[in-house]
C-alpha atoms as a PDB file:
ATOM      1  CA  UNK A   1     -21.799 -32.943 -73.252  1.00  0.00           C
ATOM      2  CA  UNK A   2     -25.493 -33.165 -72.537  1.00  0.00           C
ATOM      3  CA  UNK A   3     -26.424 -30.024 -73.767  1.00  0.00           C
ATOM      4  CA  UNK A   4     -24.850 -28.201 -76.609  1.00  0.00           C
ATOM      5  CA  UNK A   5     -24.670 -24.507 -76.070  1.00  0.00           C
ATOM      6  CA  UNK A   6     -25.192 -22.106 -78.666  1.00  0.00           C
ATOM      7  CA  UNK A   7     -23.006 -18.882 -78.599  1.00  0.00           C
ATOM      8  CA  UNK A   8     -24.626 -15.583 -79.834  1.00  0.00           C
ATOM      9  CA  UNK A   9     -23.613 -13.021 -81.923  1.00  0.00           C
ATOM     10  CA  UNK A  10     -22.984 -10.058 -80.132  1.00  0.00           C
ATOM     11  CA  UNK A  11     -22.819  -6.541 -81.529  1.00  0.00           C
ATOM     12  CA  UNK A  12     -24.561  -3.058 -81.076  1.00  0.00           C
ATOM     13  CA  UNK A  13     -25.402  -4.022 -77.968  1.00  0.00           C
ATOM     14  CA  UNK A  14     -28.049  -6.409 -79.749  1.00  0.00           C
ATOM     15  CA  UNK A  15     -27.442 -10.127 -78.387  1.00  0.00           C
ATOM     16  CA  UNK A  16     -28.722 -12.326 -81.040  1.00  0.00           C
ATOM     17  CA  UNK A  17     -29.040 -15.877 -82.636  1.00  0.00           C
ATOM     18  CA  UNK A  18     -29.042 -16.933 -86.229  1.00  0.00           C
ATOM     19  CA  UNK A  19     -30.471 -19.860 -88.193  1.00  0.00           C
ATOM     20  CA  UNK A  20     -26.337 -19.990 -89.854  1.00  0.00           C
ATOM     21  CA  UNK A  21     -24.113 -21.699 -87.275  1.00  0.00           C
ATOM     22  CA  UNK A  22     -21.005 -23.690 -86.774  1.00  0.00           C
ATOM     23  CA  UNK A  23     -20.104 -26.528 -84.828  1.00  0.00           C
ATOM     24  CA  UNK A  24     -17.220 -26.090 -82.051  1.00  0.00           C
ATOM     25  CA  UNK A  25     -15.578 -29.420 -82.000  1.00  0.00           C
ATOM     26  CA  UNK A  26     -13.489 -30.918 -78.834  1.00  0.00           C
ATOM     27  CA  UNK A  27     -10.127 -31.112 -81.302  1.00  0.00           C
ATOM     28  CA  UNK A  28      -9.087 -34.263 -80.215  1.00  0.00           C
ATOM     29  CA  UNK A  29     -12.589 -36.873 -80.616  1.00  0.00           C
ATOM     30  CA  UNK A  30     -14.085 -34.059 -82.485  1.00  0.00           C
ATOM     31  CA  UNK A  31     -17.715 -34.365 -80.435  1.00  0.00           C
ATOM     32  CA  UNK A  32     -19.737 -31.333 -81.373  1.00  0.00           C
ATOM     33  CA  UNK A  33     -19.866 -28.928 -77.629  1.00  0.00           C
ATOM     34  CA  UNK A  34     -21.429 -26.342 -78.837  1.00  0.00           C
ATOM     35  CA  UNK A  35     -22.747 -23.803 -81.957  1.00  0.00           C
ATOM     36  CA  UNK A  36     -21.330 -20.348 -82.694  1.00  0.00           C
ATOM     37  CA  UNK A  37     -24.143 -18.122 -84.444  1.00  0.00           C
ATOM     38  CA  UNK A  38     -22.696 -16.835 -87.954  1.00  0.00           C
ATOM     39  CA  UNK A  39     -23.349 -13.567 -88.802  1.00  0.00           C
ATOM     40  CA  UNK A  40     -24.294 -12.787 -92.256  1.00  0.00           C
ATOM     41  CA  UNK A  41     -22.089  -9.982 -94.733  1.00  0.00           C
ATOM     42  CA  UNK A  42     -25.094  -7.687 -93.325  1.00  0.00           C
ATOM     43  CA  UNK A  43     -24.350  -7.874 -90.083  1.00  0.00           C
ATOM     44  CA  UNK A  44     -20.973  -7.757 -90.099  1.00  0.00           C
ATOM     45  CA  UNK A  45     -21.159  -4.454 -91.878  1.00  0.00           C
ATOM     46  CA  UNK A  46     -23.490  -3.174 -89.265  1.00  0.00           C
ATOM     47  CA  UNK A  47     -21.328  -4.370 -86.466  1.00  0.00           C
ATOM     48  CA  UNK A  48     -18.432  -2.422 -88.024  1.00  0.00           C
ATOM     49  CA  UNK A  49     -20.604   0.917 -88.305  1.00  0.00           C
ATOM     50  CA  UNK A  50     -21.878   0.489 -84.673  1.00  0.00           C
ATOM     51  CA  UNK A  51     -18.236   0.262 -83.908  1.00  0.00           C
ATOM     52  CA  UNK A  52     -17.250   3.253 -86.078  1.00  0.00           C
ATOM     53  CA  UNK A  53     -20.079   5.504 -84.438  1.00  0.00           C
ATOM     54  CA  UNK A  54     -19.115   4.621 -80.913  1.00  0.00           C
ATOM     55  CA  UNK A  55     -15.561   5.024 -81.183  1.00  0.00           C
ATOM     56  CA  UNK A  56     -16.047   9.165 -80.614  1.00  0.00           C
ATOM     57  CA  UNK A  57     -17.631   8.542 -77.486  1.00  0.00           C
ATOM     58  CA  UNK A  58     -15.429   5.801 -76.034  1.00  0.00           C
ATOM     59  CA  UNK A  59     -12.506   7.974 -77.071  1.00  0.00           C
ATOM     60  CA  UNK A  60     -14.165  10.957 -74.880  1.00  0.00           C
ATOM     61  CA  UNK A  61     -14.552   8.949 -71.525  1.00  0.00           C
ATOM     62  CA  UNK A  62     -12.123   9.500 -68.899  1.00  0.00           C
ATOM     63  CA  UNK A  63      -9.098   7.217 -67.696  1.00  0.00           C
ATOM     64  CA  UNK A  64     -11.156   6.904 -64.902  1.00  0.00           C
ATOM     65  CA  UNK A  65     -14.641   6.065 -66.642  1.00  0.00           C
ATOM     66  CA  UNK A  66     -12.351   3.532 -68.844  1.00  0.00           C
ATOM     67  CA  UNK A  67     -10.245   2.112 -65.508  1.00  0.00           C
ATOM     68  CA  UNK A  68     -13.995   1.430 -64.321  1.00  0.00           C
ATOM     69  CA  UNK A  69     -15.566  -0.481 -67.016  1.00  0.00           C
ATOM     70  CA  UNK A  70     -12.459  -2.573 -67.218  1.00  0.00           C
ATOM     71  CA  UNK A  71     -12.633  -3.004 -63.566  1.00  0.00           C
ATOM     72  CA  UNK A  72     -15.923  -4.489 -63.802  1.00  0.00           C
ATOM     73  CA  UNK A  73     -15.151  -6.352 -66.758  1.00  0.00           C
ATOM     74  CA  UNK A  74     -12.608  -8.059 -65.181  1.00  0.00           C
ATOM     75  CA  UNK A  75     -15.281  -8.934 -62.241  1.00  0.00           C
ATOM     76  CA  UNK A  76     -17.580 -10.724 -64.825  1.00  0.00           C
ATOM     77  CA  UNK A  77     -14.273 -12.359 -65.940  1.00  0.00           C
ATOM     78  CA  UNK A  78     -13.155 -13.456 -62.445  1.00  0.00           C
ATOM     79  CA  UNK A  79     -17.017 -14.311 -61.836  1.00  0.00           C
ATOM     80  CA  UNK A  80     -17.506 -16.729 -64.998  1.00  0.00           C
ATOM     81  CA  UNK A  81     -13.929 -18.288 -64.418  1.00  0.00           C
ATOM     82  CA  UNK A  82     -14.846 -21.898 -64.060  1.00  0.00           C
ATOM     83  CA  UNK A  83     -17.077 -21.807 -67.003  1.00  0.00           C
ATOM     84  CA  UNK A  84     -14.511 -20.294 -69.270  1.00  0.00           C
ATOM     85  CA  UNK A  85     -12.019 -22.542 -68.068  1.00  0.00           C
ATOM     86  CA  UNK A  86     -14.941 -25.321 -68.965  1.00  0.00           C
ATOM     87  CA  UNK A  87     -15.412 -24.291 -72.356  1.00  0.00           C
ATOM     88  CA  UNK A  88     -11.882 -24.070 -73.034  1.00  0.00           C
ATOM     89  CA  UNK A  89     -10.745 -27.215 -71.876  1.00  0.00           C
ATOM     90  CA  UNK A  90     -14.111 -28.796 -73.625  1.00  0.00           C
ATOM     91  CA  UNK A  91     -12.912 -27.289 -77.302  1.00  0.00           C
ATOM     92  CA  UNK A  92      -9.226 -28.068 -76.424  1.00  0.00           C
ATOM     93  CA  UNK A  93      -9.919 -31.854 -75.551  1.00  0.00           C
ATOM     94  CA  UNK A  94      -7.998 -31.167 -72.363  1.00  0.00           C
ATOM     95  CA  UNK A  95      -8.990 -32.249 -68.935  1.00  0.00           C
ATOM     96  CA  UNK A  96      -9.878 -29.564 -66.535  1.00  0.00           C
ATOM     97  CA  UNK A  97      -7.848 -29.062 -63.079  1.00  0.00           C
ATOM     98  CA  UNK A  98      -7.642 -26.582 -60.720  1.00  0.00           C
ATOM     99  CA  UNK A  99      -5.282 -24.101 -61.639  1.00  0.00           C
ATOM    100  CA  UNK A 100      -7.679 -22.507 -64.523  1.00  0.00           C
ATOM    101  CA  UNK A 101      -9.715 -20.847 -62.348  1.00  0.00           C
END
C-alpha cells in the first residue's frame, strides 16, 4: 500500500486524530494498511456522555426524520462502496472482485 491511511476517532460530532494509534494489519502477510486513532479513557467517557445527551433528541425525531437520515446514510454507503470494499479486502488479505461493490 503506498500510503497508509490513518482512521479518526469520531465522536460528538468532533472528527479527530491522536498521537495513540494502532496498526491494521492485512491478516494474512501482516503489512501494516493503515492506523486507527486510539482514544484515551477521557474520551471515551466523553463520547459516552455526548451519546447519553443526544439520545432525548434522537428519540424525539419522527419515523420520517429517522427513515431520512438513514436514507442518506445509506447514499454515502452506496457512494463509498468501492473503497469499503478496498479496505476490507486490504485488512482481510483477500483479493478484491467485482461483486463487493
Amino acid at each position: 500500500m503506498a500510503t497508509k491511511r490513518v482512521f479518526p476517532l469520531i465522536y460528538g460530532g468532533l472528527i479527530k486524530q491522536t498521537e495513540a494509534r494502532v496498526n491494521v494489519l492485512n491478516k494474512f502477510n501482516q503489512e501494516v494498511i493503515g492506523e486507527v486513532c486510539l482514544a484515551s479513557r477521557a474520551e471515551i467517557k466523553q463520547a459516552f456522555e455526548d451519546a447519553h445527551k443526544a439520545a432525548p433528541l434522537v428519540a424525539s425525531l419522527s419515523s420520517h426524520h429517522r427513515a431520512q437520515i438513514l436514507t442518506h446514510l445509506h447514499s454515502l454507503i452506496t457512494k463509498n462502496s468501492k473503497e469499503f470494499a478496498e479496505i476490507l479486502c486490504l485488512e482481510a488479505g483477500k483479493p478484491i472482485n467485482g461483486k463487493f461493490y
